[in-house]
N, C-alpha and C. Protein backbone atom coordinates (compact mmCIF):
# COMPACT_ATOMS: atom_id res chain seq x y z
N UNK A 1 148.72 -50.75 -228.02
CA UNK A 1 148.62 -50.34 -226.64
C UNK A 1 147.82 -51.40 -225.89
N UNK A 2 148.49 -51.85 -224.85
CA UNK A 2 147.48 -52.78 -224.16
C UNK A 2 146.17 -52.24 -223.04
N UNK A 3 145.55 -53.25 -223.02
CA UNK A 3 144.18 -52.44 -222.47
C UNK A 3 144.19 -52.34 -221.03
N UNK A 4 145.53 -52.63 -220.61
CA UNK A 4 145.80 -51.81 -218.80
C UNK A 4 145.95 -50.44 -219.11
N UNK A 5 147.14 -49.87 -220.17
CA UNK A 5 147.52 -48.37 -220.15
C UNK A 5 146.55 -47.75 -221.50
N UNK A 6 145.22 -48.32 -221.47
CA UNK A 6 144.43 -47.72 -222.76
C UNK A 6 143.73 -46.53 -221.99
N UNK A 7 142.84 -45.58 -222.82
CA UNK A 7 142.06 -44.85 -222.22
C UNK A 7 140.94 -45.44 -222.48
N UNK A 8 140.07 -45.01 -220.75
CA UNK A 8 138.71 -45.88 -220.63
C UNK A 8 138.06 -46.00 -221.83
N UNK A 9 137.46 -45.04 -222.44
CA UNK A 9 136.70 -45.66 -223.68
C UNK A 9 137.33 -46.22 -224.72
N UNK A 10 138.44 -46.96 -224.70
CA UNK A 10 139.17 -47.99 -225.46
C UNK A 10 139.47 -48.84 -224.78
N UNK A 11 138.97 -49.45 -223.69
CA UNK A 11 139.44 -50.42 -222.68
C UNK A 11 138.46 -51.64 -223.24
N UNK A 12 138.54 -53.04 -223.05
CA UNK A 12 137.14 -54.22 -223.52
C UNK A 12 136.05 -53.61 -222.97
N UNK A 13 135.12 -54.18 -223.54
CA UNK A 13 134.06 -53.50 -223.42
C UNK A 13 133.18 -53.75 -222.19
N UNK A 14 133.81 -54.70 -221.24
CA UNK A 14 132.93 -55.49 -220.05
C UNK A 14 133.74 -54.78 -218.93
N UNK A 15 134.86 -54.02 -218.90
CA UNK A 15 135.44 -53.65 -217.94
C UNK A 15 134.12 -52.50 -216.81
N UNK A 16 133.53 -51.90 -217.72
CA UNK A 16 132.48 -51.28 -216.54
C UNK A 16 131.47 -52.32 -215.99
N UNK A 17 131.16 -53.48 -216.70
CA UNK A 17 130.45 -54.54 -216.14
C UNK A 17 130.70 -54.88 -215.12
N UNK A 18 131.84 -55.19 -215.19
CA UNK A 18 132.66 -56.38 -214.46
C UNK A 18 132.47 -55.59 -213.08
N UNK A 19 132.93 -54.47 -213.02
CA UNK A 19 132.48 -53.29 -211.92
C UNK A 19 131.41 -53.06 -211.27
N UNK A 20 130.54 -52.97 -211.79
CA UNK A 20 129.05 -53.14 -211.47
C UNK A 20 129.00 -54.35 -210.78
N UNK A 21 128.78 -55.50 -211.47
CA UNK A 21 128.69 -56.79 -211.21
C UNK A 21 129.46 -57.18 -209.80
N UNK A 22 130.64 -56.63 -209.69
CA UNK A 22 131.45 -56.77 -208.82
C UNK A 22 131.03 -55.89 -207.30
N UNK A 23 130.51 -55.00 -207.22
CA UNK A 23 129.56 -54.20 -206.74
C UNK A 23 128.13 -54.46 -205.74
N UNK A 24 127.79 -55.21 -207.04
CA UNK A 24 126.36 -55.24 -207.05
C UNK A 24 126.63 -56.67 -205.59
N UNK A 25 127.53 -57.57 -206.39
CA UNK A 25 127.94 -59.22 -205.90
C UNK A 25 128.26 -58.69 -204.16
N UNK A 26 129.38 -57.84 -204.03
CA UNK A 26 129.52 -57.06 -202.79
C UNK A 26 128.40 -56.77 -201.65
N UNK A 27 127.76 -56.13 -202.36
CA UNK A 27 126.34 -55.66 -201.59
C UNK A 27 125.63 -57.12 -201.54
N UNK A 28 124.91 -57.98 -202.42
CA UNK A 28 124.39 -59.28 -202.26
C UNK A 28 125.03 -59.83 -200.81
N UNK A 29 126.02 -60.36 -200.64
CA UNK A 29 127.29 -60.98 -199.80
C UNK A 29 126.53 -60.21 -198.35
N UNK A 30 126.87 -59.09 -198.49
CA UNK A 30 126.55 -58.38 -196.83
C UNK A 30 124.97 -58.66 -196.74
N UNK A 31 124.44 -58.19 -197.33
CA UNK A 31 122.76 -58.77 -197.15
C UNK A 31 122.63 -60.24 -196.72
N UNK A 32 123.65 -61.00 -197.27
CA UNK A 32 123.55 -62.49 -196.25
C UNK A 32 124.39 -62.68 -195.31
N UNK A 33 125.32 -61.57 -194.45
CA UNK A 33 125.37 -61.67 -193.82
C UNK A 33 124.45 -61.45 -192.98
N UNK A 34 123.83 -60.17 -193.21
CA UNK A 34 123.02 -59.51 -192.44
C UNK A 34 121.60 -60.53 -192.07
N UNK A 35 121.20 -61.35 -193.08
CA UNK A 35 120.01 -62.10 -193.12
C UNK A 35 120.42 -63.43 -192.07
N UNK A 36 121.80 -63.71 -191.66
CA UNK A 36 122.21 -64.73 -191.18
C UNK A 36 122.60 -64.50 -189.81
N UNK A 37 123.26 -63.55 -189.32
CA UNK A 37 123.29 -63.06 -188.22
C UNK A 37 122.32 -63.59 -187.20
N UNK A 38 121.19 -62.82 -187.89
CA UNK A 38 120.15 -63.23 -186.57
C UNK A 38 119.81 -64.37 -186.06
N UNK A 39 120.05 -65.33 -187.07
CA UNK A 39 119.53 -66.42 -186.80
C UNK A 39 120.72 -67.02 -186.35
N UNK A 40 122.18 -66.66 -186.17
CA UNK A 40 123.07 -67.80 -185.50
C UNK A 40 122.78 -67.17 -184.38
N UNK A 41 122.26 -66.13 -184.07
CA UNK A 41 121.92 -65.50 -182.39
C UNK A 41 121.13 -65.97 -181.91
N UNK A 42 119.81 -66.75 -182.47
CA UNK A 42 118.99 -67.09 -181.63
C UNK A 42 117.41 -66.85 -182.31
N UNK A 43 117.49 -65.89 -183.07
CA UNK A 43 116.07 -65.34 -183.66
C UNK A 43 115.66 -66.68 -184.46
N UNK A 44 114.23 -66.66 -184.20
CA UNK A 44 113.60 -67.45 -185.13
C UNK A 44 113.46 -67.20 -186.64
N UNK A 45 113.84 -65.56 -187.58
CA UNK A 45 113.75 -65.68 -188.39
C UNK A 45 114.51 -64.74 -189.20
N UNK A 46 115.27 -64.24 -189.90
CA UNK A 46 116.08 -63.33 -190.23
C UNK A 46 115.28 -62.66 -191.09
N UNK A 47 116.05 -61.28 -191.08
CA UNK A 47 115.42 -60.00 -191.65
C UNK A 47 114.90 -60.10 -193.08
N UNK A 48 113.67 -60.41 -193.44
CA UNK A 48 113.13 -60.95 -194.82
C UNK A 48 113.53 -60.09 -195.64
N UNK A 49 113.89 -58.43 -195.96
CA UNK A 49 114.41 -57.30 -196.69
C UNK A 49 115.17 -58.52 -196.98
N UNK A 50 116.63 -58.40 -196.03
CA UNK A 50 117.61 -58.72 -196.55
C UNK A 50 118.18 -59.67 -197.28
N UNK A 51 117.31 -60.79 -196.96
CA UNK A 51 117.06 -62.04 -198.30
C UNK A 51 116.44 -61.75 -199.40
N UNK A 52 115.63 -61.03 -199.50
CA UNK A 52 115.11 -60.71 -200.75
C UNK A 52 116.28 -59.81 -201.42
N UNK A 53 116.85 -59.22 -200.89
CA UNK A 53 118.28 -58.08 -201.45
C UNK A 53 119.43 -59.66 -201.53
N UNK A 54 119.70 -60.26 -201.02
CA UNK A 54 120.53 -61.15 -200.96
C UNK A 54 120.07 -62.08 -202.00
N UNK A 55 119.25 -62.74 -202.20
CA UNK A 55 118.46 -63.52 -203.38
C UNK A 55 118.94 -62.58 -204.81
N UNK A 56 118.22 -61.58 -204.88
CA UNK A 56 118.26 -60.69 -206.51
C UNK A 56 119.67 -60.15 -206.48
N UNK A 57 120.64 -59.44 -205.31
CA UNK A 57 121.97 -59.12 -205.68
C UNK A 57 123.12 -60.09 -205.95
N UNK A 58 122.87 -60.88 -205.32
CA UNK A 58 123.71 -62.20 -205.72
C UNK A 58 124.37 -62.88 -206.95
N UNK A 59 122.97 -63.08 -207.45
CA UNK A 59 122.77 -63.61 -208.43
C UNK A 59 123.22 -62.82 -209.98
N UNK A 60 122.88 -61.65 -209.40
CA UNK A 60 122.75 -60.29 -210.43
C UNK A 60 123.86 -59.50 -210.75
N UNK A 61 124.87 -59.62 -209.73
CA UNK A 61 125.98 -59.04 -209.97
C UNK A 61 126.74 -60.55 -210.23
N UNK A 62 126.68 -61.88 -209.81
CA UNK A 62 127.69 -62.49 -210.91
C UNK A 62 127.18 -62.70 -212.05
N UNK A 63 126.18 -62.83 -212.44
CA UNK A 63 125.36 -62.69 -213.55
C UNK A 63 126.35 -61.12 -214.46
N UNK A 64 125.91 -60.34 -214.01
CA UNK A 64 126.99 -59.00 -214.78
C UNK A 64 128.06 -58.94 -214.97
N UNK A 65 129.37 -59.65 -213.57
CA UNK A 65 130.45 -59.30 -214.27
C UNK A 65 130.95 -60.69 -215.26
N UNK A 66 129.83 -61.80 -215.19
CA UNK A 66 130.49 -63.09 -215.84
C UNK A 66 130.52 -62.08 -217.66
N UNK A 67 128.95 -61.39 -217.42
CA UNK A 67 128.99 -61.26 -218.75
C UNK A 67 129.92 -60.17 -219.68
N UNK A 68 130.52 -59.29 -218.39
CA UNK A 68 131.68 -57.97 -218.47
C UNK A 68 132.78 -59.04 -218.84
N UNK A 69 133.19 -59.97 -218.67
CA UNK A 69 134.18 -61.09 -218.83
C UNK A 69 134.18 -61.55 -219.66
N UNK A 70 132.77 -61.67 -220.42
CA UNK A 70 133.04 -62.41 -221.81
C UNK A 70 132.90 -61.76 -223.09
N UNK A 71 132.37 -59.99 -222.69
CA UNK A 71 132.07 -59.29 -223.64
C UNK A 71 133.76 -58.92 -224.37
N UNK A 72 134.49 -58.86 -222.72
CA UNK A 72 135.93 -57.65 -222.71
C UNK A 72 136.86 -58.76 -223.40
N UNK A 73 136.75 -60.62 -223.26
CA UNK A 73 137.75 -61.82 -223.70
C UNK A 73 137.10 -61.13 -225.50
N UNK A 74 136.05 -61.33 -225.67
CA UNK A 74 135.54 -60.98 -227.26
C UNK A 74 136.14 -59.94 -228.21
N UNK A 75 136.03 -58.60 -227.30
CA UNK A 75 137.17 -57.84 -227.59
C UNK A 75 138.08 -57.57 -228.03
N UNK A 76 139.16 -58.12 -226.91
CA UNK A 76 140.44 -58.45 -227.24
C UNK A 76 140.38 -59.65 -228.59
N UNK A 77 139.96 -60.40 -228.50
CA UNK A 77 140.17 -61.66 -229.56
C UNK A 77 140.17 -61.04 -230.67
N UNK A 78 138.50 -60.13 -230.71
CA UNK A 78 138.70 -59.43 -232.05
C UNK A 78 139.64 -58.37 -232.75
N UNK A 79 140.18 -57.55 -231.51
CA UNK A 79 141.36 -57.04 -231.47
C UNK A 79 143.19 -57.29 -232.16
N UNK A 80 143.07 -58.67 -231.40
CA UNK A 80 144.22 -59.46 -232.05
C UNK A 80 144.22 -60.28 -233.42
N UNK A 81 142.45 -60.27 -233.50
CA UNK A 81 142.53 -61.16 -235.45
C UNK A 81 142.85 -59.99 -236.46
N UNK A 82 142.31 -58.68 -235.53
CA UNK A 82 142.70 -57.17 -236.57
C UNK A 82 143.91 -56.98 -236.68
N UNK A 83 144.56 -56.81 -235.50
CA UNK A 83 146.30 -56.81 -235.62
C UNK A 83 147.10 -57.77 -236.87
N UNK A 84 146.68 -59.25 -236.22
CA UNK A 84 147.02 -60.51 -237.43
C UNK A 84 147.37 -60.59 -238.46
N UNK A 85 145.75 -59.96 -239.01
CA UNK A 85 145.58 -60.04 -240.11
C UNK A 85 146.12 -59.25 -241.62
N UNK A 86 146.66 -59.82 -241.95
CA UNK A 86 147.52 -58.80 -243.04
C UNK A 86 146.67 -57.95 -243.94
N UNK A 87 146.77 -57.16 -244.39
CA UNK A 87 146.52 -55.62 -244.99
C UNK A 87 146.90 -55.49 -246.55
């Protein structure tokens, strides 16, 4: 069964990562918008929250789903040497 039509808890194992990560990366993104805004308007300094949320989400959600990506490629690999392998 391939791991599009699997059930979730048989899917690679990074697929909830990758989600998160993907998420997390989402939210980062708008926080720099939000931190950038002000300052193409005119403000001398943009909303310090939102760089500090933009700094740690950023980073943190591609940080998660790189690693949902390499847990779920591991997976499968090990998946297909089980299939392979003769019995």
């Amino acid at each position: 069964m391939s791991a599009r039509h699997a059930a979730p808890e048989q899917r690679g194992d990074g697929s909830r990562l990758v989600a998160v990560g993907a998420v997390l990366f989402a939210l980062g993104a708008v926080a720099v918008v939000v931190a950038v805004v002000p300052v193409l308007l005119g403000s001398d300094t943009g909303p310090t929250g939102a760089i500090t949320v933009a700094s740690v989400l950023l980073p943190l959600g591609f940080a998660l789903a790189l690693l949902g990506l390499l847990r779920g490629a591991r997976a499968r690999r090990r998946a297909a040497r089980r299939s392979s392998t003769p019995t």
